[in-house]
Protein backbone atom coordinates (compact mmCIF):
# COMPACT_ATOMS: atom_id res chain seq x y z
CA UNK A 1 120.26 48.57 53.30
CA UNK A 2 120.36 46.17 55.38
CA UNK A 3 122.37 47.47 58.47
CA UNK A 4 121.43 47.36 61.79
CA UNK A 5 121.10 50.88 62.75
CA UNK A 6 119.48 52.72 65.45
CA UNK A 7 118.88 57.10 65.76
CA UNK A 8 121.22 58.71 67.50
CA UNK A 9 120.66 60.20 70.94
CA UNK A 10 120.98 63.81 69.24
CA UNK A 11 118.15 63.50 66.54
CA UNK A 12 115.60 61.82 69.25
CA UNK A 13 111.88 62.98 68.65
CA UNK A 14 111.59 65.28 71.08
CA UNK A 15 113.75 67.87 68.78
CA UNK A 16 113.03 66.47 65.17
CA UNK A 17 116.01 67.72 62.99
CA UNK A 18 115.64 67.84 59.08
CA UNK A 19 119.74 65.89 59.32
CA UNK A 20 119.78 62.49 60.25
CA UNK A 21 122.87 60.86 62.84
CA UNK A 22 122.68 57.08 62.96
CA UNK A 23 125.02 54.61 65.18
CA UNK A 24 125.69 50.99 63.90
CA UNK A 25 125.00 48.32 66.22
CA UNK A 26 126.38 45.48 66.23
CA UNK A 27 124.60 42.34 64.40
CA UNK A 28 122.31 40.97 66.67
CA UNK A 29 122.61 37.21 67.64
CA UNK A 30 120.75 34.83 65.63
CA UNK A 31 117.22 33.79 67.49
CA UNK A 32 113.96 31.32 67.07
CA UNK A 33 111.45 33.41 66.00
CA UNK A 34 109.41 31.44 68.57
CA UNK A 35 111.60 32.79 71.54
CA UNK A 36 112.12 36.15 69.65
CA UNK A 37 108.11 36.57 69.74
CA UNK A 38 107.84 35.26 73.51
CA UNK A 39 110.53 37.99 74.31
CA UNK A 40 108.97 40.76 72.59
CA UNK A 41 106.03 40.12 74.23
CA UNK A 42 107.26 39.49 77.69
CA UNK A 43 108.88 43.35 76.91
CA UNK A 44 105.80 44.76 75.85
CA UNK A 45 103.62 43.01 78.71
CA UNK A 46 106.38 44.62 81.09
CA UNK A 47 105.81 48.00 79.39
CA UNK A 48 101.94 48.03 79.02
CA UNK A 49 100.82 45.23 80.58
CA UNK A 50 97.73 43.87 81.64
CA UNK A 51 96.81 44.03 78.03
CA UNK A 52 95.05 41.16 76.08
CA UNK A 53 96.27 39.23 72.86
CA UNK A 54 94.05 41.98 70.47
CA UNK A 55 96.33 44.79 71.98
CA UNK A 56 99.25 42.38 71.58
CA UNK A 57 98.64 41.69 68.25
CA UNK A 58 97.20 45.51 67.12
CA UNK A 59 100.82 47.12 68.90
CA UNK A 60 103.22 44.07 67.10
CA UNK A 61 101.00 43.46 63.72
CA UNK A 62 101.42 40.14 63.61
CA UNK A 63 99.03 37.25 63.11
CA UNK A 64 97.47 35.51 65.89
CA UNK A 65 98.46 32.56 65.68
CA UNK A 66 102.19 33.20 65.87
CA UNK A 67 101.46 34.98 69.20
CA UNK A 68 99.34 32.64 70.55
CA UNK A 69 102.23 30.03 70.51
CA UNK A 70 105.01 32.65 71.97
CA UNK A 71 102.59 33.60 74.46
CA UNK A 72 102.39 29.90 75.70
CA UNK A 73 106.17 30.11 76.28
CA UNK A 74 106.34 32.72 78.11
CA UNK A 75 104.16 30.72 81.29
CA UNK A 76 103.07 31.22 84.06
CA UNK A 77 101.47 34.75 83.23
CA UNK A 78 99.23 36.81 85.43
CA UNK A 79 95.64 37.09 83.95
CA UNK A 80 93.01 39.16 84.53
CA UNK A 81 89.30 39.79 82.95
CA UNK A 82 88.59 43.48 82.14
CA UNK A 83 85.30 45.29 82.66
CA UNK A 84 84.15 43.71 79.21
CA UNK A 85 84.98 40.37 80.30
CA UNK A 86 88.55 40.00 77.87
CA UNK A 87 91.29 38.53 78.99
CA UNK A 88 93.98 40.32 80.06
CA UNK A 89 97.68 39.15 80.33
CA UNK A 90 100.75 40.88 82.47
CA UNK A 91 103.98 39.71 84.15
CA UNK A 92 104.01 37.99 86.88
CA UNK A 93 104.89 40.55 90.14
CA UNK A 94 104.27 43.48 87.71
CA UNK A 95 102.76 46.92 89.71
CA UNK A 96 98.74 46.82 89.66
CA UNK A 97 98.22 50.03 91.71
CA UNK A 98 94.73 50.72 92.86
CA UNK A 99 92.23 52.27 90.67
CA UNK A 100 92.01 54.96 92.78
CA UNK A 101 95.68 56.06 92.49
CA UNK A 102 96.08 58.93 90.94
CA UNK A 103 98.28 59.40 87.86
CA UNK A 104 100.68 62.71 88.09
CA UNK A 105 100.24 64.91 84.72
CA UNK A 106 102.55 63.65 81.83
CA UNK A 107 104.09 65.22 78.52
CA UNK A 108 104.00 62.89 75.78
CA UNK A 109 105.59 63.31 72.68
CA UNK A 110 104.93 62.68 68.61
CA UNK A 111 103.88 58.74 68.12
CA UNK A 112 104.24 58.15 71.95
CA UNK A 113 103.58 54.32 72.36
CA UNK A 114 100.91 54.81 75.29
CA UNK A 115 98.65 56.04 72.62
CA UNK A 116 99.62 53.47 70.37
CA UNK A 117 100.22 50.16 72.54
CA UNK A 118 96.13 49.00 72.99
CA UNK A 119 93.67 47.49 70.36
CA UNK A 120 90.91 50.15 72.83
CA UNK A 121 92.74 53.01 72.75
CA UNK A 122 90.20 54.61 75.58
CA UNK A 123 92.04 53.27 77.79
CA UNK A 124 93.90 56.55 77.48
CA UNK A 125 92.67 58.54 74.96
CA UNK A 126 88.81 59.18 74.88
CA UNK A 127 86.82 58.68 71.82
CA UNK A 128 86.02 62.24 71.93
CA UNK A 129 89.52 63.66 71.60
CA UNK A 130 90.81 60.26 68.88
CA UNK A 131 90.44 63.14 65.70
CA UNK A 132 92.25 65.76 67.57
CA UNK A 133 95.09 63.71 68.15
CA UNK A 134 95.02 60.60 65.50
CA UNK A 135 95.03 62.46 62.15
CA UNK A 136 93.63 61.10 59.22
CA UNK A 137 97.10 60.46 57.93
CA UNK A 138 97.80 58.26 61.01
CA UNK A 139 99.95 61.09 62.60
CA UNK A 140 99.56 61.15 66.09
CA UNK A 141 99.84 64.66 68.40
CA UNK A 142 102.28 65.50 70.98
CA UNK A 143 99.75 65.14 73.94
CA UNK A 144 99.38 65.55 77.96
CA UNK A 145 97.98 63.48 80.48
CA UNK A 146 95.70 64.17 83.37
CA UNK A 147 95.20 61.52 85.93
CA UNK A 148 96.42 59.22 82.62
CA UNK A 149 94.03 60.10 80.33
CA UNK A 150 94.68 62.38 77.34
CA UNK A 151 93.20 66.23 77.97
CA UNK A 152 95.09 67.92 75.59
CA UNK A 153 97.91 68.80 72.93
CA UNK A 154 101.04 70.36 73.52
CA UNK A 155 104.10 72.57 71.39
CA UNK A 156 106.76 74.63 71.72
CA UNK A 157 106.72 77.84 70.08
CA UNK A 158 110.33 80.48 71.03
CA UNK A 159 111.39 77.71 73.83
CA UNK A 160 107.97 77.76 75.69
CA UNK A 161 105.89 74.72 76.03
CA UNK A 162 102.26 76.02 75.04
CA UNK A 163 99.53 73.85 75.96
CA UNK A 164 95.74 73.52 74.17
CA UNK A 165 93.44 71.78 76.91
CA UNK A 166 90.72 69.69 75.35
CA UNK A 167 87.99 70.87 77.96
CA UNK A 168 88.45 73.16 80.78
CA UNK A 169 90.97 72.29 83.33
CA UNK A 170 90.48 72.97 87.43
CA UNK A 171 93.20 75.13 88.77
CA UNK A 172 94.33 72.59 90.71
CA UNK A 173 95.05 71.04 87.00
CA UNK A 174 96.13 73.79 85.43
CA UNK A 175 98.77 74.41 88.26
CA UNK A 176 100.41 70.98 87.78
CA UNK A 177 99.90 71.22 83.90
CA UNK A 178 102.07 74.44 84.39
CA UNK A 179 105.34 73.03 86.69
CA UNK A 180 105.23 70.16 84.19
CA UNK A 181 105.23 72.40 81.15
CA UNK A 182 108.11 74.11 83.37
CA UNK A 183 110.06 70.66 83.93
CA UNK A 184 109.55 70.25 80.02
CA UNK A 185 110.79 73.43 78.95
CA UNK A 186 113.83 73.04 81.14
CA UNK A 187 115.00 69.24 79.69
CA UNK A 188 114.26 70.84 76.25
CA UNK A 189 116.57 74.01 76.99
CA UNK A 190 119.73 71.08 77.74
């Protein structure tokens, strides 16, 4: 009950199997929860970072103040005001690529983080598309990305990676939505 176990490589959630394989790791070290907070955060700024203490606190749910004070540790941040004026926070030296780069066409799976990881979850997924891919049960679609914003869902069906589009795709689109389906299909066949 109270092991410290992780999934193994074999039952990832890319191929959900009905049996379960578990490794053991070993028990962790004993840490402050202070510092344990600061580090979680520091990982989670590294991962989806800038992002502001709502996001933080919507991704981790914790409180607030408990965050507030791990966040203090983990100075001198990199801060930044969004469009709506909120703070944002993000490691220092971390990428900030223009807003003009464009974002290659991704395949995300089941309860992918990037949907999950923001308080504003436009920032990826469009209001428009939230019920097709939250359900009302919380479950969250297998989706792709174009230029990083959700456009559609994504399954498998006889080792084929089928793809629903949201809204009509350019060919331009559709032709990198295909050689990604392809580069899919191919790390599924392994």
């Amino acid at each position: 009950m109270r092991a410290h176990l992780v999934h193994h490589h074999e039952t990832a959630i890319w191929r959900a199997r009905p049996e379960g394989r578990f490794v053991l790791l070993e028990e962790p070290e004993v840490q402050a929860p202070l510092e344990a907070r600061a580090e979680m955060i520091r990982r989670y700024l590294a991962a989806f970072g800038p992002s502001s203490l709502r996001d933080v606190v919507q991704w981790s749910m914790m409180h607030v103040p408990e965050l507030k004070a791990s966040l203090a540790l983990l100075e001198p941040l990199r801060r930044f005001r969004d469009e709506h004026g909120r703070e944002l926070f993000d490691v220092p030296r971390a990428p900030l690529p223009d807003s003009d780069t464009p974002a290659p066409v991704r395949f995300l799976p089941k309860w992918d983080n990037v949907l999950l990881a923001w308080a504003d979850r436009t920032r990826v997924l469009p209001e428009s598309y939230r019920k097709q891919v939250i359900g009302i049960n919380g479950d969250v679609a297998q989706t792709f990305l174009v230029d990083g914003f959700v456009a559609g869902t994504w399954s498998v069906e006889d080792g084929r990676v089928v793809t629903v589009p949201f809204a009509k795709l350019s060919r331009p689109v559709q032709r990198d939505v295909k050689e990604e389906a392809g580069r899919l299909e191919a790390f599924l066949a392994d």
